[in-house]
C-alpha atoms as a PDB file:
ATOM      1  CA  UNK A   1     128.686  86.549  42.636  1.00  0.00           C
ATOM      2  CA  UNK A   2     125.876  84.767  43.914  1.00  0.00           C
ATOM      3  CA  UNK A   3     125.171  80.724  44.354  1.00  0.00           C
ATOM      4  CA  UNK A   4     122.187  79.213  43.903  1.00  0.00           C
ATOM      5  CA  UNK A   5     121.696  75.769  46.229  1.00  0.00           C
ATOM      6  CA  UNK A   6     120.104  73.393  43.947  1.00  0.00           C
ATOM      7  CA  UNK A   7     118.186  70.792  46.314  1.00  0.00           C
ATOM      8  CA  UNK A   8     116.340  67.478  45.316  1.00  0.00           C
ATOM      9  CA  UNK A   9     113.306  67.352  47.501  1.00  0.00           C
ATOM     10  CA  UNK A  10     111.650  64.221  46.098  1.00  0.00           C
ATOM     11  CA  UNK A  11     111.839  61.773  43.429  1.00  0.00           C
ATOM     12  CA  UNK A  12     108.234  59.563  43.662  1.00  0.00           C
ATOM     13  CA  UNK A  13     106.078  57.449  40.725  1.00  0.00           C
ATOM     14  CA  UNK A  14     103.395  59.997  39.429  1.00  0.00           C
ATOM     15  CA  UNK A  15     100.186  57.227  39.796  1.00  0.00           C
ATOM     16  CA  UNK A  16      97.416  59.227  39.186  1.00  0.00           C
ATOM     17  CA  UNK A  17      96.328  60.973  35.495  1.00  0.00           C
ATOM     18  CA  UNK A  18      98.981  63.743  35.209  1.00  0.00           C
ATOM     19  CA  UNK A  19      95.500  66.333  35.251  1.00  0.00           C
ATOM     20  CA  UNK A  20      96.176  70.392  36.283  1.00  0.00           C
ATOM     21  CA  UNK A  21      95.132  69.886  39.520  1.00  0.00           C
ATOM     22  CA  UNK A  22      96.694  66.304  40.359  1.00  0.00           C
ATOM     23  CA  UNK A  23      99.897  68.218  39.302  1.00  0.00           C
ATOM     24  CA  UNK A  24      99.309  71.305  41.407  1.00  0.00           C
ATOM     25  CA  UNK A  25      98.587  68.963  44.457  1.00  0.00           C
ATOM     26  CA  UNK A  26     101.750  66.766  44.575  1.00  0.00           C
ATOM     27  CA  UNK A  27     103.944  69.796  44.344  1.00  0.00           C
ATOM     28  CA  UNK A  28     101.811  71.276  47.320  1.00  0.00           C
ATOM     29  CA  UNK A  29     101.804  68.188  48.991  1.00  0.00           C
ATOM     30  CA  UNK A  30     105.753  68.015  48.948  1.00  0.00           C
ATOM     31  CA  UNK A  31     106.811  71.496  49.716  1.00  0.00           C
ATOM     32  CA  UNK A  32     104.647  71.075  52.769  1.00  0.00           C
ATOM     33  CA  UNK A  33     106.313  68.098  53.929  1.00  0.00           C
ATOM     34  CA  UNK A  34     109.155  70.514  54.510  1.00  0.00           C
ATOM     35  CA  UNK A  35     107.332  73.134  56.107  1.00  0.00           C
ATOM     36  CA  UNK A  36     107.041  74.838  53.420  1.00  0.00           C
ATOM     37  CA  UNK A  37     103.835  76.325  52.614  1.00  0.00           C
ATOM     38  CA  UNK A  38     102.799  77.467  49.206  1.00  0.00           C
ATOM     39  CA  UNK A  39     100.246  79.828  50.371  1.00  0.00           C
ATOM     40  CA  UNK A  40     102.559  81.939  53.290  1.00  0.00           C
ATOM     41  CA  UNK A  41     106.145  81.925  50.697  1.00  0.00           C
ATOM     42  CA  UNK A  42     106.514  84.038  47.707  1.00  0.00           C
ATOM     43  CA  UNK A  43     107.218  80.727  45.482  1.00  0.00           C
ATOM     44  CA  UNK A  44     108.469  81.197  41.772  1.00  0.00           C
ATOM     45  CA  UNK A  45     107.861  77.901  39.794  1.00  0.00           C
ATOM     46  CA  UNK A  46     109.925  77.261  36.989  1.00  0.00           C
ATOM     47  CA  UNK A  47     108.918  74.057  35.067  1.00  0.00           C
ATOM     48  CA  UNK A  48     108.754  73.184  31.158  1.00  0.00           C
ATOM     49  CA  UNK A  49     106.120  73.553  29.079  1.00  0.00           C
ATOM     50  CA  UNK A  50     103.606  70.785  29.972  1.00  0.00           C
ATOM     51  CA  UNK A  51     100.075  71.698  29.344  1.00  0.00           C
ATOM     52  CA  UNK A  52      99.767  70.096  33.445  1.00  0.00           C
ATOM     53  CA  UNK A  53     102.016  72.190  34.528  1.00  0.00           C
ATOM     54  CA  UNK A  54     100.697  75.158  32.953  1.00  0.00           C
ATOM     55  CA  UNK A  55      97.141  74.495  34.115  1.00  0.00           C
ATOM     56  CA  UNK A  56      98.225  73.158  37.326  1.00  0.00           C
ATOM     57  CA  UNK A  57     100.050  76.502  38.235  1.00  0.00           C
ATOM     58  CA  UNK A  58      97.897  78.863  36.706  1.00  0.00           C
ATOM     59  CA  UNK A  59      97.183  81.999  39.477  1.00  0.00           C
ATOM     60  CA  UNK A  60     100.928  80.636  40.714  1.00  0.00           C
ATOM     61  CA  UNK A  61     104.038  83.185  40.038  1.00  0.00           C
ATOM     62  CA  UNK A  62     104.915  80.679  36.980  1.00  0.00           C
ATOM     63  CA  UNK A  63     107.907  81.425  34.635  1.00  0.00           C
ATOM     64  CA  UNK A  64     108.563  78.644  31.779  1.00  0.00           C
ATOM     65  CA  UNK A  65     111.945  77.040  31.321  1.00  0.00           C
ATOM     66  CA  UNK A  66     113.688  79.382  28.599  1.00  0.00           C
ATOM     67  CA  UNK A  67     115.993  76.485  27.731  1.00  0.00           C
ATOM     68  CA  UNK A  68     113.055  74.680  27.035  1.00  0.00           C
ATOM     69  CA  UNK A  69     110.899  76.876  24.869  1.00  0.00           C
ATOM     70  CA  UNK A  70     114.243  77.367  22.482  1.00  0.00           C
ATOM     71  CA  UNK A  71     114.600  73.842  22.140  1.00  0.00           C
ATOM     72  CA  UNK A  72     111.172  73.869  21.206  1.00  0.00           C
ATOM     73  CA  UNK A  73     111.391  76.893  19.039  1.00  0.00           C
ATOM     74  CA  UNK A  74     114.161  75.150  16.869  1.00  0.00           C
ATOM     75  CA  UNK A  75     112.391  71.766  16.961  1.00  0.00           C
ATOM     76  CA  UNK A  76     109.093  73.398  15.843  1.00  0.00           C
ATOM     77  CA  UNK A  77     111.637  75.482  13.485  1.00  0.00           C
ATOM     78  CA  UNK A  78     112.758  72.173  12.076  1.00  0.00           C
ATOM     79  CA  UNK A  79     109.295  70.817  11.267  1.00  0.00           C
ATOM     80  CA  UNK A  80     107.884  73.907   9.681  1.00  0.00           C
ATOM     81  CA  UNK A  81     111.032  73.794   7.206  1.00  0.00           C
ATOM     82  CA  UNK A  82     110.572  70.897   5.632  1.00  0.00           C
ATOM     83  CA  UNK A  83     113.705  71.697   3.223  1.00  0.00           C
ATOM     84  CA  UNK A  84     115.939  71.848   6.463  1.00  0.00           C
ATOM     85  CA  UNK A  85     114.236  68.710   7.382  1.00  0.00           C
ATOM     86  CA  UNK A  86     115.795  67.017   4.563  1.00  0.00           C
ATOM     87  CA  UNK A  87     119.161  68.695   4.406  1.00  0.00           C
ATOM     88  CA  UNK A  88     119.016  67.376   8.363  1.00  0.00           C
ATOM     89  CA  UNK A  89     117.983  63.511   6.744  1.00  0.00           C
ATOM     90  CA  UNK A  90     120.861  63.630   4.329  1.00  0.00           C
ATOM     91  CA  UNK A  91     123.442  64.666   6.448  1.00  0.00           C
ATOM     92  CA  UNK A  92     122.275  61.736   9.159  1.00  0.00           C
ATOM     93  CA  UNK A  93     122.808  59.176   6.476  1.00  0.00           C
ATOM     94  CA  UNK A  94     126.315  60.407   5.969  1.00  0.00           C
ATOM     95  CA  UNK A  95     126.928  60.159   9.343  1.00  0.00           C
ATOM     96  CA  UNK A  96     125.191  56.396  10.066  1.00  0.00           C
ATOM     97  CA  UNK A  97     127.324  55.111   6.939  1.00  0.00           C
ATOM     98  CA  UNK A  98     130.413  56.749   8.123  1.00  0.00           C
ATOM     99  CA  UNK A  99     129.731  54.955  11.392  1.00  0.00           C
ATOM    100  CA  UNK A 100     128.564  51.933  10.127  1.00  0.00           C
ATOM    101  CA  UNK A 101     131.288  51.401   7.114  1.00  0.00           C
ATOM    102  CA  UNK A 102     133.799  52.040  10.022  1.00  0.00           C
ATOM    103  CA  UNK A 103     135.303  55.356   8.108  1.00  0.00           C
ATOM    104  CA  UNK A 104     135.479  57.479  11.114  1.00  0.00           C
ATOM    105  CA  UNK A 105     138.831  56.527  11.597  1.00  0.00           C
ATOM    106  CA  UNK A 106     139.995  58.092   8.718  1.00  0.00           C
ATOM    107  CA  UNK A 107     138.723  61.532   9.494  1.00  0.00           C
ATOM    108  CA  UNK A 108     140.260  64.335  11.350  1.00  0.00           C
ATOM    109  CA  UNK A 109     137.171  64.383  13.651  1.00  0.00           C
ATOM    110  CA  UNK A 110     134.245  61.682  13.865  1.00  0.00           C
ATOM    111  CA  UNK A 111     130.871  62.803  12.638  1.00  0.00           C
ATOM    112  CA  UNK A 112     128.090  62.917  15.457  1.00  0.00           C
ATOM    113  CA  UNK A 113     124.739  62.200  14.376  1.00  0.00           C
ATOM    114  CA  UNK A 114     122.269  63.922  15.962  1.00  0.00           C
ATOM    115  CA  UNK A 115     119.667  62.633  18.908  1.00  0.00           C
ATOM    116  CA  UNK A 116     115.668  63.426  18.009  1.00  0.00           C
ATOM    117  CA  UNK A 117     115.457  64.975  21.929  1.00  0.00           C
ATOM    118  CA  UNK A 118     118.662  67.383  21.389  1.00  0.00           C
ATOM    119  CA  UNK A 119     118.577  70.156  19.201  1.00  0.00           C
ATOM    120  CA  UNK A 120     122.002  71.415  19.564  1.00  0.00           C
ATOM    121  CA  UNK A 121     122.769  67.886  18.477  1.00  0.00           C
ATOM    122  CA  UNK A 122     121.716  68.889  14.826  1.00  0.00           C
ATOM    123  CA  UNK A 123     124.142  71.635  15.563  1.00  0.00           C
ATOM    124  CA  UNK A 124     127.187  69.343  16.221  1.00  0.00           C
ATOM    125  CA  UNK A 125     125.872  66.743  13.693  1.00  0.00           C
ATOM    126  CA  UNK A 126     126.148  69.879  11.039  1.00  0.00           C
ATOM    127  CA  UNK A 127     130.013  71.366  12.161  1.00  0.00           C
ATOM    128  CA  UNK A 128     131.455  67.500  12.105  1.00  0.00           C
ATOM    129  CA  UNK A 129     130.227  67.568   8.652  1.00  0.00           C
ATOM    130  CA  UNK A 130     131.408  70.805   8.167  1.00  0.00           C
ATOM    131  CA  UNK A 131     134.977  70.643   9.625  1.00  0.00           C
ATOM    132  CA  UNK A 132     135.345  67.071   7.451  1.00  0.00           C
ATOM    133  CA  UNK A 133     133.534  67.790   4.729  1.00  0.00           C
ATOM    134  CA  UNK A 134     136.424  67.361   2.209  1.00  0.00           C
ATOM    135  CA  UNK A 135     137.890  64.097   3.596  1.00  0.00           C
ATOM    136  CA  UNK A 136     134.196  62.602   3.581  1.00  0.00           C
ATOM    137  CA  UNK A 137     134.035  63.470  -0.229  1.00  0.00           C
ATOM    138  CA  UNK A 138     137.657  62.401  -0.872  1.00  0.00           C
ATOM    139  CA  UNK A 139     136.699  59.118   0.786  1.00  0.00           C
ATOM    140  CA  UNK A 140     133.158  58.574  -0.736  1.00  0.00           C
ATOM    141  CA  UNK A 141     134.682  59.117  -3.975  1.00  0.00           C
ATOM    142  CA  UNK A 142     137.656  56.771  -3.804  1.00  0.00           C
ATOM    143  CA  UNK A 143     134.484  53.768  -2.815  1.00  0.00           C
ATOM    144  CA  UNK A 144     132.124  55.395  -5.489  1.00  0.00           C
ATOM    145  CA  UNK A 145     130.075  56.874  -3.218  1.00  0.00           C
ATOM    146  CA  UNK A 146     129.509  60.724  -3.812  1.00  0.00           C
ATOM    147  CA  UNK A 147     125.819  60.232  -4.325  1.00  0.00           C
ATOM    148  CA  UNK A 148     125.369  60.294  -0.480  1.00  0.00           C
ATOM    149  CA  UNK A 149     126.785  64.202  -0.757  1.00  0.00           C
ATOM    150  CA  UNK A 150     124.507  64.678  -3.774  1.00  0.00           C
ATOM    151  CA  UNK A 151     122.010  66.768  -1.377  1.00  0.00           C
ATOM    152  CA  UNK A 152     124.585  68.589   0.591  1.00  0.00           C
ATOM    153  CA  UNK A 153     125.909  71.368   0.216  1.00  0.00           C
ATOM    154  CA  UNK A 154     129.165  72.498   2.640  1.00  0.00           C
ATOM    155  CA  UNK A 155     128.308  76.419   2.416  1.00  0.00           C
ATOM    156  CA  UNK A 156     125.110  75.991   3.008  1.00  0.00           C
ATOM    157  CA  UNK A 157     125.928  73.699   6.061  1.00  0.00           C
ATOM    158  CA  UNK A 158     128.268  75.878   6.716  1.00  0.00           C
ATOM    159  CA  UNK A 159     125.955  79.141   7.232  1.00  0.00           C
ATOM    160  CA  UNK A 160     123.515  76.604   9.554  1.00  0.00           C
ATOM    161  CA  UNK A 161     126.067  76.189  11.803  1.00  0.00           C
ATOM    162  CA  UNK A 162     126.906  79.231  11.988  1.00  0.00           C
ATOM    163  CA  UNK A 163     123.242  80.642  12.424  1.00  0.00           C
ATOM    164  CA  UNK A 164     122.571  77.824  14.938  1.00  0.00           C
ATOM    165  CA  UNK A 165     125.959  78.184  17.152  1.00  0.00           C
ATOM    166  CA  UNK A 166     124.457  81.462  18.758  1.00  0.00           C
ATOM    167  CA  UNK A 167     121.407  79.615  19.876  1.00  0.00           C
ATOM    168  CA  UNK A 168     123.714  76.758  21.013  1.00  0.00           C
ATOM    169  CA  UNK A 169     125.601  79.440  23.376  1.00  0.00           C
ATOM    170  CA  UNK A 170     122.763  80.978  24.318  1.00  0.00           C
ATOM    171  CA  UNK A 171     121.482  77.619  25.422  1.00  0.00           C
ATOM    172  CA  UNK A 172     124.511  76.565  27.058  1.00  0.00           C
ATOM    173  CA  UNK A 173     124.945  80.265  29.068  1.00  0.00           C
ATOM    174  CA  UNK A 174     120.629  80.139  30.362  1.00  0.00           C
ATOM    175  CA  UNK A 175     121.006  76.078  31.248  1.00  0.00           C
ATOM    176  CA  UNK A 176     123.483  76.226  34.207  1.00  0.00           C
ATOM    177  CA  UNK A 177     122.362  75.732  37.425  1.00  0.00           C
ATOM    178  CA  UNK A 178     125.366  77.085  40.479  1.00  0.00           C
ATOM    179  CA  UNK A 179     124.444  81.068  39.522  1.00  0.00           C
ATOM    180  CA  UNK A 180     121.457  82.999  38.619  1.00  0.00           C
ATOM    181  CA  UNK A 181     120.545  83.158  34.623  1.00  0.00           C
ATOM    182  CA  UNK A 182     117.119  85.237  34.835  1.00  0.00           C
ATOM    183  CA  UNK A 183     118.772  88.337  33.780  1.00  0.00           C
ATOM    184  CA  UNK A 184     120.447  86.842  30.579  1.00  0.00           C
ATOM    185  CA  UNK A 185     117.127  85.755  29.058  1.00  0.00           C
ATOM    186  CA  UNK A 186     115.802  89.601  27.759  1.00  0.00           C
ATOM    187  CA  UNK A 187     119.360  90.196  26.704  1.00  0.00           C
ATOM    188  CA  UNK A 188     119.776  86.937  24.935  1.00  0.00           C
ATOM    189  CA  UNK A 189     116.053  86.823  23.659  1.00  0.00           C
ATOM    190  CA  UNK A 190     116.888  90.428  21.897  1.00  0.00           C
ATOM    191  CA  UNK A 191     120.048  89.009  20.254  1.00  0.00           C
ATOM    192  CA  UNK A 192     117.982  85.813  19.090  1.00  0.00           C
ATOM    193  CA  UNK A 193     115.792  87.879  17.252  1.00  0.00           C
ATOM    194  CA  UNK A 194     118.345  89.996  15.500  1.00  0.00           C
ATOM    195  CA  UNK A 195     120.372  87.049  14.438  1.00  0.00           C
ATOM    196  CA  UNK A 196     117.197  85.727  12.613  1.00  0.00           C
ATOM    197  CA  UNK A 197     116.846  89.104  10.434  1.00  0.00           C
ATOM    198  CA  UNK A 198     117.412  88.537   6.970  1.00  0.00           C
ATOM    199  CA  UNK A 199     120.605  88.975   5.296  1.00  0.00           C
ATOM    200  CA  UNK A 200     120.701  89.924   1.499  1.00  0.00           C
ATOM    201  CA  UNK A 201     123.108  86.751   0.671  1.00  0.00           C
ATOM    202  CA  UNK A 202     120.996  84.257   2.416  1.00  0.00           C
ATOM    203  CA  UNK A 203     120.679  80.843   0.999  1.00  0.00           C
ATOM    204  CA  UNK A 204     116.589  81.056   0.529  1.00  0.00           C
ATOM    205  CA  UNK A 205     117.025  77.458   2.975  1.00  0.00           C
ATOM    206  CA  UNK A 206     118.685  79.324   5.747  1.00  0.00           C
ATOM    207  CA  UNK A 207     116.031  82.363   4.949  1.00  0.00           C
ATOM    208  CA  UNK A 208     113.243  79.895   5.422  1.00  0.00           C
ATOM    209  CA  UNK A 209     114.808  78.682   8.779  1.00  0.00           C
ATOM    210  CA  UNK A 210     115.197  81.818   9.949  1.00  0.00           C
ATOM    211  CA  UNK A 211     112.378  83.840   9.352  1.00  0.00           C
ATOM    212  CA  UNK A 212     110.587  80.376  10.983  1.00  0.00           C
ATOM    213  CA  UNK A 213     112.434  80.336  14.184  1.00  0.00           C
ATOM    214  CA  UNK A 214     111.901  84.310  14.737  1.00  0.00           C
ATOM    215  CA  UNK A 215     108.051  83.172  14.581  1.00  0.00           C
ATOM    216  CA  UNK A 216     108.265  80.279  17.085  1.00  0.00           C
ATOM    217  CA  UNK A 217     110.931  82.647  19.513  1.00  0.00           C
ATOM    218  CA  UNK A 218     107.908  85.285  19.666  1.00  0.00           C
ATOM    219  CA  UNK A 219     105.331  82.273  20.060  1.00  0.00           C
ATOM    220  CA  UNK A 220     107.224  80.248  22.749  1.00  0.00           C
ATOM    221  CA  UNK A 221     109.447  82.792  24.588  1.00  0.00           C
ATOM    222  CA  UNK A 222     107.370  83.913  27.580  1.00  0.00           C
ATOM    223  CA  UNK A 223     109.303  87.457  28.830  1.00  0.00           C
ATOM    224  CA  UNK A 224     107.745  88.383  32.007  1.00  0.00           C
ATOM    225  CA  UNK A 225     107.897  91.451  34.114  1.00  0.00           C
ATOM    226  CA  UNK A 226     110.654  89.319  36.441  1.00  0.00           C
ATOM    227  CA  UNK A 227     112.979  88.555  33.573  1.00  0.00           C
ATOM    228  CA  UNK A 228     112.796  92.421  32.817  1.00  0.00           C
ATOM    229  CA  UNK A 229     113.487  93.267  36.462  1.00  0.00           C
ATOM    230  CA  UNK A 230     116.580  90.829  36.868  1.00  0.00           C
ATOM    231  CA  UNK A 231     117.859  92.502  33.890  1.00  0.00           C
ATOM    232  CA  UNK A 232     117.355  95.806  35.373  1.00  0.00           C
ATOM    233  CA  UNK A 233     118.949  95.089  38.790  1.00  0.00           C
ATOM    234  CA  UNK A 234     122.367  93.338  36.981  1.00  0.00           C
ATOM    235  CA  UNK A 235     124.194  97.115  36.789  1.00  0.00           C
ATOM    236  CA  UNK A 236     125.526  97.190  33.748  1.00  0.00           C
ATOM    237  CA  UNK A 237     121.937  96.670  31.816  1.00  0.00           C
ATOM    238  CA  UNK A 238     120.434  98.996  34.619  1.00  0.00           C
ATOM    239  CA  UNK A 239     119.407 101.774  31.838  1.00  0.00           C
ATOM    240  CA  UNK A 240     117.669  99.540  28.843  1.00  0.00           C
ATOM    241  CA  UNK A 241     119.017 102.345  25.873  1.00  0.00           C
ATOM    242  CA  UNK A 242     117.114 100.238  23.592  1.00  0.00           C
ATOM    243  CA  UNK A 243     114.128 100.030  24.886  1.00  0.00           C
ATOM    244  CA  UNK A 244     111.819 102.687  24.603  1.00  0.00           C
ATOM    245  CA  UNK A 245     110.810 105.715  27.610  1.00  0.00           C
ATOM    246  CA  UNK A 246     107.621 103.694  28.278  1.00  0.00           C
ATOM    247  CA  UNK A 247     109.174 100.434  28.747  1.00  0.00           C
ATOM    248  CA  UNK A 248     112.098 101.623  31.176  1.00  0.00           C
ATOM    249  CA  UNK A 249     109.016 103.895  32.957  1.00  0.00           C
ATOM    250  CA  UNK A 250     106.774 100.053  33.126  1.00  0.00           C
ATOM    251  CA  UNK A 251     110.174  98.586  34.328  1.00  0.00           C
ATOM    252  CA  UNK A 252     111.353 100.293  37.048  1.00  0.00           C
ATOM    253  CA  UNK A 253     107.389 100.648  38.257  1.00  0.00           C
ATOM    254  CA  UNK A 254     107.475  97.078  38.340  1.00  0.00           C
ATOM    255  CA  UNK A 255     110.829  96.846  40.479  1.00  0.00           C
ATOM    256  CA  UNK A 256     109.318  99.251  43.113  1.00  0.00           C
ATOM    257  CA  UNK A 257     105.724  96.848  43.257  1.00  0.00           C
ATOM    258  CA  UNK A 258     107.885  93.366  44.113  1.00  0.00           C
ATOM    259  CA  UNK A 259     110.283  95.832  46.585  1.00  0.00           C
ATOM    260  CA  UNK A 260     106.831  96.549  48.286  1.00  0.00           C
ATOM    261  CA  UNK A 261     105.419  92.765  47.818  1.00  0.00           C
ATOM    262  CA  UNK A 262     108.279  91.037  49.436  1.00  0.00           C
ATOM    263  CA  UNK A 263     109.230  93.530  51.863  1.00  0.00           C
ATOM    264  CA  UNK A 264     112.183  95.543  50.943  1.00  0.00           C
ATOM    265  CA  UNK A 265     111.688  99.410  52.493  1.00  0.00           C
ATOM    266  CA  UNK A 266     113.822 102.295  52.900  1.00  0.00           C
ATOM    267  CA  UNK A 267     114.587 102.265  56.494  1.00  0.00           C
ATOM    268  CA  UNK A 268     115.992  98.329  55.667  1.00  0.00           C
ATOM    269  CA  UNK A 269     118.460  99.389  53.254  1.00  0.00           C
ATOM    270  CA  UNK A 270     119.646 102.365  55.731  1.00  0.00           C
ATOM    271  CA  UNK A 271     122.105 100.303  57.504  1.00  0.00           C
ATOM    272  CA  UNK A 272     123.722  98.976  54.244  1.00  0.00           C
ATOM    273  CA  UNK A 273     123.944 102.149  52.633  1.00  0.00           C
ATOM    274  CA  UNK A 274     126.292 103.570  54.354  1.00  0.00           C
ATOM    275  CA  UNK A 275     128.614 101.152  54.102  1.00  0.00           C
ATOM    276  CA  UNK A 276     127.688 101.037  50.447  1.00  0.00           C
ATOM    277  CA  UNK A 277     128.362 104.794  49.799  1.00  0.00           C
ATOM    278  CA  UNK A 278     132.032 104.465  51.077  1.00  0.00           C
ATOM    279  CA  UNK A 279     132.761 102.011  47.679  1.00  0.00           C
ATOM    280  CA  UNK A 280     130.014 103.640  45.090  1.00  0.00           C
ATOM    281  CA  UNK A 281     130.631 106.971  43.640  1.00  0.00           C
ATOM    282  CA  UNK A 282     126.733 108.430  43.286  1.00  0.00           C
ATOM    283  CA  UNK A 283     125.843 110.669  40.582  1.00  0.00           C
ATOM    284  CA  UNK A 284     122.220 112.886  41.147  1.00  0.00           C
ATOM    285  CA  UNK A 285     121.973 116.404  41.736  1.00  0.00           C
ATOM    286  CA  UNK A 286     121.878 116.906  45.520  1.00  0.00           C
ATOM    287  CA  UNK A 287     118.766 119.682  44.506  1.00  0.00           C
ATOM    288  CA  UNK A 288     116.625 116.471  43.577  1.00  0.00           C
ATOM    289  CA  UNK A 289     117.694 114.199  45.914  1.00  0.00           C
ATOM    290  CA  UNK A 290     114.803 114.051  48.295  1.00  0.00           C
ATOM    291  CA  UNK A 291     112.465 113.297  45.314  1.00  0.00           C
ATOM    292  CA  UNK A 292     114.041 110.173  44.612  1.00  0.00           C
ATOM    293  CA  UNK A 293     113.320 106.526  45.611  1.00  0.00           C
ATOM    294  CA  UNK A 294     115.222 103.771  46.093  1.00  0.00           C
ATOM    295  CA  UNK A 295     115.000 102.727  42.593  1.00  0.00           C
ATOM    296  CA  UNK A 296     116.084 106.481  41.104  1.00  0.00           C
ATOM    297  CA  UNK A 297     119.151 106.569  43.249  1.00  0.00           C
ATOM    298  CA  UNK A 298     119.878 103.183  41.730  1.00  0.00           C
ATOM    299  CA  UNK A 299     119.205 104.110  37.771  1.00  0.00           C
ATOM    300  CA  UNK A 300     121.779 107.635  38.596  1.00  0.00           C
ATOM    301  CA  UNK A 301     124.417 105.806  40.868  1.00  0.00           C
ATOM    302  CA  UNK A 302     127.632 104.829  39.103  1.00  0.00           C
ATOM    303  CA  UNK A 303     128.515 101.442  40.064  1.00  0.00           C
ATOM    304  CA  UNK A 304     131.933  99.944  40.083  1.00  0.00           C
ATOM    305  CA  UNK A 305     132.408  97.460  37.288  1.00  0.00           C
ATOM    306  CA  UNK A 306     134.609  96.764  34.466  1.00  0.00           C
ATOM    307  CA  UNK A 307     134.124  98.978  31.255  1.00  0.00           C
ATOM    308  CA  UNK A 308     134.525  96.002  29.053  1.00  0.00           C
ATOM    309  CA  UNK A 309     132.371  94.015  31.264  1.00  0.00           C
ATOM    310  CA  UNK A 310     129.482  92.314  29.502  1.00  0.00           C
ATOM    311  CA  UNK A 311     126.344  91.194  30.647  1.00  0.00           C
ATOM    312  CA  UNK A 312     126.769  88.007  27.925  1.00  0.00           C
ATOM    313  CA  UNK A 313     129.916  86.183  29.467  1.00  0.00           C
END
């Protein structure tokens, strides 16, 4: 498994107007205070969404933070649902008089009210609600207080938290920062959008929601020809059955243009491939063996993992 070394260069006060180019500078500016220069390294920024950052690093190998365009896709999501919006504004109430009428103590589990910056606070905010829904109306009722449930309604809550636990993982699983995560975002992206098809026994609120987020997912995700070859080159997603003949063809066409672009040829990979072939049982037809590349023998080679290994874990 590989690390990834996760190094602070420099922490300063941004003084100038936060422009494209007064963005693309500073980060210049820095990486050549360490010697290293933007211009002789293949460099792959990864920042969030900022329209200076965007600008700044346009012509730049650029990928956006996919962490960052689902919390915006569920944020956005939240916005452009204004029925969610309220069922969210209901359920916060519940929570700040629970806190503030000191009844937490009484449940099984507090309720967590959710921060503005956080989605998968709205998440948690929902399941507390969820898991102590009954106490909450036992206790509301004993003070006379049911109308604060009047505009809840626990399946309903229920099926959001559900819905929204996936994109919670899937947040969790893309956001850490010891091992690589570019090769989970096609995978994860896919499952995304299948979780927001619509289900015949859909509350028309958690239809709404959904058929939302799917819009902002297409709108914000940004899937570029690097998250399809990190995909590729994690073995057991190496053959893409779901995508289609001309995809796979554009994939592995891609793999063999950043092999060339940062170096990687046959006659480096000869040493290492003999050691290789002692542990990895190859499968291609000796006949067509001298027609294929580096990337063919890869696609046909059977690679030692576990059957019930998946590329989700």
């Amino acid at each position: 498994m590989h690390r990834i070394s996760v190094t602070c260069f420099q922490t300063s006060l941004f003084e100038q107007s936060k422009t494209g180019d007064n963005t693309r500078d500073q980060i210049f500016a820095t990486l050549s205070r360490y010697g290293i220069d933007p211009n002789e390294f293949h460099i792959i920024y990864v920042t969030d969404n900022g329209s200076n950052l965007v600008c700044g690093l346009k012509g730049e190998v650029h990928l956006r933070c996919v962490c960052h365009c689902l919390n915006l896709a569920l944020q956005n999501g939240v916005t452009l649902c204004p029925s969610f919006e309220s069922l969210i504004k209901s359920c916060q109430s519940v929570c700040t008089h629970f806190k503030r009428c000191e009844m937490n103590q009484s449940l099984p589990t507090s309720l967590k009210l959710n921060v503005d910056t956080r989605w998968t606070s709205i998440h948690d905010m929902l399941e507390s609600i969820s898991l102590n829904f009954q106490q909450c109306e036992d206790l509301l009722f004993d003070r006379n207080e049911t109308f604060y449930l009047n505009d809840i309604s626990r399946k309903v809550v229920m099926d959001f938290v559900k819905f929204l636990s996936l994109f919670k993982v899937a947040s969790e699983e893309m956001s850490v920062d010891k091992t690589p995560t570019l090769r989970l975002v096609v995978p994860w992206f896919t499952i995304l959008k299948n979780s927001c098809e619509l289900k015949d026994d859909d509350h028309l609120l958690i239809a709404q929601y959904k058929s939302v987020v799917s819009k902002m997912l297409d709108e914000k995700f940004r899937i570029t020809s690097l998250h399809y070859i990190a995909t590729f080159l994690y073995p057991s997603a190496k053959r893409f059955l779901t995508f289609s003949n001309r995809l796979r063809e554009e994939i592995y066409n891609d793999t063999r243009k950043i092999m060339k672009t940062i170096g990687i040829h046959e006659e480096q990979s000869s040493s290492s491939s003999t050691t290789t072939a002692e542990t990895v049982k190859r499968n291609i037809d000796e006949d067509d063996d001298d027609d294929c590349d580096e990337v063919d023998r890869y696609i046909n080679t059977k690679l030692p993992f576990s059957k019930d290994e998946s590329l989700l874990r």
